[in-house]
Protein backbone atom coordinates (compact mmCIF):
# COMPACT_ATOMS: atom_id res chain seq x y z
CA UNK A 1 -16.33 -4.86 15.37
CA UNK A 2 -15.06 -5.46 18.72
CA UNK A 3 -14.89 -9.12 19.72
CA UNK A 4 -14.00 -10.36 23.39
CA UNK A 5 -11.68 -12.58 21.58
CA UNK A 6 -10.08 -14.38 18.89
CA UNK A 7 -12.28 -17.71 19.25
CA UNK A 8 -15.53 -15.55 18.89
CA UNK A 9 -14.20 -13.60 15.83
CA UNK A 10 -13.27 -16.82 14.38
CA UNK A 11 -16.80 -18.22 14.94
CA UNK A 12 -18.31 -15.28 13.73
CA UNK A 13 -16.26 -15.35 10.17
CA UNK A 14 -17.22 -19.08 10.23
CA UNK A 15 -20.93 -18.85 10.36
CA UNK A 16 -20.69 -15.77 7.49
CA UNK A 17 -18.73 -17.97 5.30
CA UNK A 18 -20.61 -20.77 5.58
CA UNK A 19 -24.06 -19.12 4.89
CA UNK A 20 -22.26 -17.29 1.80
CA UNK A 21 -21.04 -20.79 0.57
CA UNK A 22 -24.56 -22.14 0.79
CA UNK A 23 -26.62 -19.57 -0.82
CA UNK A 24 -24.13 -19.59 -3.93
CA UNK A 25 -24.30 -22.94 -4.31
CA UNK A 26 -28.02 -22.75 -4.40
CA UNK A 27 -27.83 -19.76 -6.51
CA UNK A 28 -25.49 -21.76 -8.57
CA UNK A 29 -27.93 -24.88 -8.76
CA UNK A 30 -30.66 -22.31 -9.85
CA UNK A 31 -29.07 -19.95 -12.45
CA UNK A 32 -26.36 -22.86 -14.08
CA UNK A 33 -28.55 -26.02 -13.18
CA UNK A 34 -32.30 -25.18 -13.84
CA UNK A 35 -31.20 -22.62 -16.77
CA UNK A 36 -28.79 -25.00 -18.68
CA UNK A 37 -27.92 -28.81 -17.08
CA UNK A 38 -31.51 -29.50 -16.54
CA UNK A 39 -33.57 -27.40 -19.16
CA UNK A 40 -34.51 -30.16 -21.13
CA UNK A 41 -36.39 -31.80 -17.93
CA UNK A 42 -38.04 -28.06 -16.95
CA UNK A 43 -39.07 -27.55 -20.82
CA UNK A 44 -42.08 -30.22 -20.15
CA UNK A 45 -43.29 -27.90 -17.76
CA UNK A 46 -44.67 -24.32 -18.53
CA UNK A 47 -45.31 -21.32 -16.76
CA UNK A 48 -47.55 -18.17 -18.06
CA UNK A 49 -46.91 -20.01 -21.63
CA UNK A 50 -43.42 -20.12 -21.50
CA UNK A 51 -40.94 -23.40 -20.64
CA UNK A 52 -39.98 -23.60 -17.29
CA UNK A 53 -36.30 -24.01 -18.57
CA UNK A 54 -36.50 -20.82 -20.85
CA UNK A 55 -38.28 -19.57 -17.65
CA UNK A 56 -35.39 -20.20 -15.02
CA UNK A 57 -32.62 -18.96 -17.85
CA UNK A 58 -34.57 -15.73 -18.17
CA UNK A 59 -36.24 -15.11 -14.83
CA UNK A 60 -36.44 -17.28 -12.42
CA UNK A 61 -32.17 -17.26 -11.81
CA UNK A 62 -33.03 -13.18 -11.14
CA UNK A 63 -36.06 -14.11 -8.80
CA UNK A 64 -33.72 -16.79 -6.93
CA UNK A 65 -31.23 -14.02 -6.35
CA UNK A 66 -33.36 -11.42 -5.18
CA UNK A 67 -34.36 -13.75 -2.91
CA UNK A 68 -31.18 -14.62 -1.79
CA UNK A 69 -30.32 -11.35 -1.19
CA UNK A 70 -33.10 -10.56 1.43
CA UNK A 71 -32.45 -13.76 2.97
CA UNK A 72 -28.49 -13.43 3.60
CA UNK A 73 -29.59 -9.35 5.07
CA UNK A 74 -31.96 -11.09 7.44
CA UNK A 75 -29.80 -13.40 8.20
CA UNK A 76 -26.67 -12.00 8.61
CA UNK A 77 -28.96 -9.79 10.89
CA UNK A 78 -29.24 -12.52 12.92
CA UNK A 79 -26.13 -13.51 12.83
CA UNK A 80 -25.02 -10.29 14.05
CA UNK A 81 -27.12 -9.69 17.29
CA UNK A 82 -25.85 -13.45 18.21
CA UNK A 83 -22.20 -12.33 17.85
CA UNK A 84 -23.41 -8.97 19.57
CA UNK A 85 -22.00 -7.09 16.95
CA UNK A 86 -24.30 -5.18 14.96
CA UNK A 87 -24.44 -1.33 14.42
């Protein structure tokens, strides 16, 4: 990566770190919260028969990630073209 200078790299870094803190957080609310803290809450719900806790714990923490996944590629993408340095 070639950066004009220091300030750009630094905002660069920034932005990447910043999006990484967010999505973990949200995977973290997802796979620890939905799947654990708040099962008893999800467990009035259902989904295809099952309890939406059991649901999260099992699947829906796997679907969440997937989905972050594609979003932080697209993203950082993005991200990339602004900073002018993709490959």
């Amino acid at each position: 990566m070639a950066f004009e200078n220091e300030e750009r790299a630094k905002a660069y870094w920034s932005k990447n770190v910043r999006l990484m803190i967010s999505l973990l957080i949200i995977w973290f609310v997802v796979s620890f919260g939905c799947g654990i803290l708040f099962v008893d809450q999800l467990n009035q719900f259902q989904i295809g028969g099952y309890k939406l806790g059991f649901w999260f714990a099992q699947q829906g923490a796997i679907y969440c990630f997937l989905g972050i996944i594609f979003y932080y590629a697209w993203k950082m993408r993005r991200i990339d073209r602004e900073f002018n340095v993709e490959e």
